[in-house]
Protein backbone atom coordinates (compact mmCIF):
# COMPACT_ATOMS: atom_id res chain seq x y z
CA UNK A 1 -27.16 -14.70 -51.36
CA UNK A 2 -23.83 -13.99 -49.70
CA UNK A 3 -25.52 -12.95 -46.69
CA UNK A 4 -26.24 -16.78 -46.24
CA UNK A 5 -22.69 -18.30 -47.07
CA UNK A 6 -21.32 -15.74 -44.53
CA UNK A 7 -24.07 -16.96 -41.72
CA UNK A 8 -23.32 -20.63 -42.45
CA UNK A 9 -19.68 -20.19 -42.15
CA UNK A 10 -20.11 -18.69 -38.52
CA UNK A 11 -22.35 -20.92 -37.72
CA UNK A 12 -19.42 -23.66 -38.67
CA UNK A 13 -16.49 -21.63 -37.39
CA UNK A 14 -18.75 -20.87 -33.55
CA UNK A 15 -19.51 -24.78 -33.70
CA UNK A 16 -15.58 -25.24 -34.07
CA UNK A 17 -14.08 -22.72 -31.74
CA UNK A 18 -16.31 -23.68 -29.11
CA UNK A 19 -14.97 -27.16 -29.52
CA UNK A 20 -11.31 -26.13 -29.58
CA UNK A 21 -11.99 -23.77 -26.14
CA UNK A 22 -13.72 -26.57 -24.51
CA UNK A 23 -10.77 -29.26 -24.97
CA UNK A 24 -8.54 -26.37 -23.70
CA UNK A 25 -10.39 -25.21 -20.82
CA UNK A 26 -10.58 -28.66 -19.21
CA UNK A 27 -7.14 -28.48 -17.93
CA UNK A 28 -7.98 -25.29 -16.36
CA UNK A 29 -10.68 -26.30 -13.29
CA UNK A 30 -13.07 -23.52 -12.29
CA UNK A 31 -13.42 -22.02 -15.70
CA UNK A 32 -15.57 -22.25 -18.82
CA UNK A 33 -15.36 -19.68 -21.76
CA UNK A 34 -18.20 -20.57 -24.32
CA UNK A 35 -18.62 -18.97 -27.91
CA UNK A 36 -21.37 -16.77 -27.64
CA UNK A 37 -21.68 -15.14 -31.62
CA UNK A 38 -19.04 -15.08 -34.23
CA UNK A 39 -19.53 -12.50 -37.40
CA UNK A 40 -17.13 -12.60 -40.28
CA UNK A 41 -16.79 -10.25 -43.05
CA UNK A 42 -18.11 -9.98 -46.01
CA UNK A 43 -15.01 -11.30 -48.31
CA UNK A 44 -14.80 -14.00 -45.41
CA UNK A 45 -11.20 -12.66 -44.38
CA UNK A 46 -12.07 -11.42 -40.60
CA UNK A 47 -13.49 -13.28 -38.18
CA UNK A 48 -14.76 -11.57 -34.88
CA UNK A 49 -15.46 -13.70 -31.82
CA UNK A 50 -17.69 -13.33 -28.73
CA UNK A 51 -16.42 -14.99 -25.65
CA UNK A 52 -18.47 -15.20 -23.12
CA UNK A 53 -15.83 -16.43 -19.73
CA UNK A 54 -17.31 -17.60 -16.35
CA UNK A 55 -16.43 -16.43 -13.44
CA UNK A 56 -16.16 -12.90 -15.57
CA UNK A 57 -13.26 -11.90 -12.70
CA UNK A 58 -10.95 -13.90 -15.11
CA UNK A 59 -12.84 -13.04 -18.27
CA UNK A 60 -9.61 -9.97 -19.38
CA UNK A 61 -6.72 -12.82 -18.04
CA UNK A 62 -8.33 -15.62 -20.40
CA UNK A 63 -8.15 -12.88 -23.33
CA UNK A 64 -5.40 -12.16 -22.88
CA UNK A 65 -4.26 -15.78 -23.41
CA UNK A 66 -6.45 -16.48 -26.22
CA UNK A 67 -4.87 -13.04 -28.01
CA UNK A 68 -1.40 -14.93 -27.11
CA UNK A 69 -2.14 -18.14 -28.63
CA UNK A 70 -3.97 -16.60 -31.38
CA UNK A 71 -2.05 -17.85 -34.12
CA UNK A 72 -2.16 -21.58 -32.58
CA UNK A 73 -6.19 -21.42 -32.30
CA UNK A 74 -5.88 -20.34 -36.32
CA UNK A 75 -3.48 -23.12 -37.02
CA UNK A 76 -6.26 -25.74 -35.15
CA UNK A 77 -9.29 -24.06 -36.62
CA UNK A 78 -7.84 -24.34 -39.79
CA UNK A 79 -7.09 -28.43 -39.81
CA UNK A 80 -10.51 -28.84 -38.58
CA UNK A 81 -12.42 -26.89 -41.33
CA UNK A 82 -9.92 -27.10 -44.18
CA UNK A 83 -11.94 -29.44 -46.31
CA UNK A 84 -14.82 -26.33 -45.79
CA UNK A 85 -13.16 -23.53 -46.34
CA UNK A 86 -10.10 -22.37 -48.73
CA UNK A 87 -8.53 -19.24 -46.61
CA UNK A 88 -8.94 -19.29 -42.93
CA UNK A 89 -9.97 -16.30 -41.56
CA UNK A 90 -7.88 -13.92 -39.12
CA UNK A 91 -9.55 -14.41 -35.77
CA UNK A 92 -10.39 -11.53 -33.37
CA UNK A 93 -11.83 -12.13 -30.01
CA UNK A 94 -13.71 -10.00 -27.55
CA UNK A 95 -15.13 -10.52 -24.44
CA UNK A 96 -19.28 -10.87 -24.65
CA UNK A 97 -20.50 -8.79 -20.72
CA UNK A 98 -24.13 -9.35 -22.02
CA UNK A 99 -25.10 -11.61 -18.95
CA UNK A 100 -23.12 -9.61 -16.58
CA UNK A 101 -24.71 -6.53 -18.14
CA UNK A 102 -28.61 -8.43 -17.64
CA UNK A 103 -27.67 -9.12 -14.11
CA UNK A 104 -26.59 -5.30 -13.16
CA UNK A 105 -30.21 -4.57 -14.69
CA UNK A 106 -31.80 -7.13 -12.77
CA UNK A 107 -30.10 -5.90 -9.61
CA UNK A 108 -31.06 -2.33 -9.94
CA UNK A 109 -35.02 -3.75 -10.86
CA UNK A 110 -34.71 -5.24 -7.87
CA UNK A 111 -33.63 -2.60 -5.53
């Protein structure tokens, strides 16, 4: 049963962090960082983010940013899901190298 609450509220917070990242990343041209999986823990206190950033090259600059800002992407997430959810969890992002890790492979399968 909880295993359910905690994949509805990633679904919700993944729907809403993409969101906020997308308003932000207009202003920077060239770049797009999308939300690739979220997990949160159990007691629904943690929250860990994948980002996936293209072009990777600035994937550990735009991490570093979001770990800056971290507190104001909280404060946002929070007034957009604060009618869903009583404690807002602490965010912690990563950076998601799945693709660029499926295009090494393909690259060696190819050579």
């Amino acid at each position: 049963m909880q295993e359910t609450r905690q994949n509805r509220i990633a679904r919700l917070l993944q729907k809403e962090l993409a969101e906020i990242f997308q308003s932000q990343t207009r202003m920077m041209r060239g770049v797009m960082v999308s939300v690739t999986r979220v997990r949160i823990s159990p007691d629904l206190s943690i929250c860990t983010a994948y980002l996936s950033v293209f072009p990777s090259e600035k994937a550990e600059e735009i991490l570093e940013n979001v770990n800056k800002n971290n507190k104001t992407i909280r404060y946002e997430l929070g007034t957009r899901v604060r009618n869903q959810l009583r404690i807002i969890p602490e965010l912690r992002f990563f950076v998601d190298d799945s693709l660029d890790y499926i295009e090494h492979i393909d690259e060696l399968l190819r050579s």
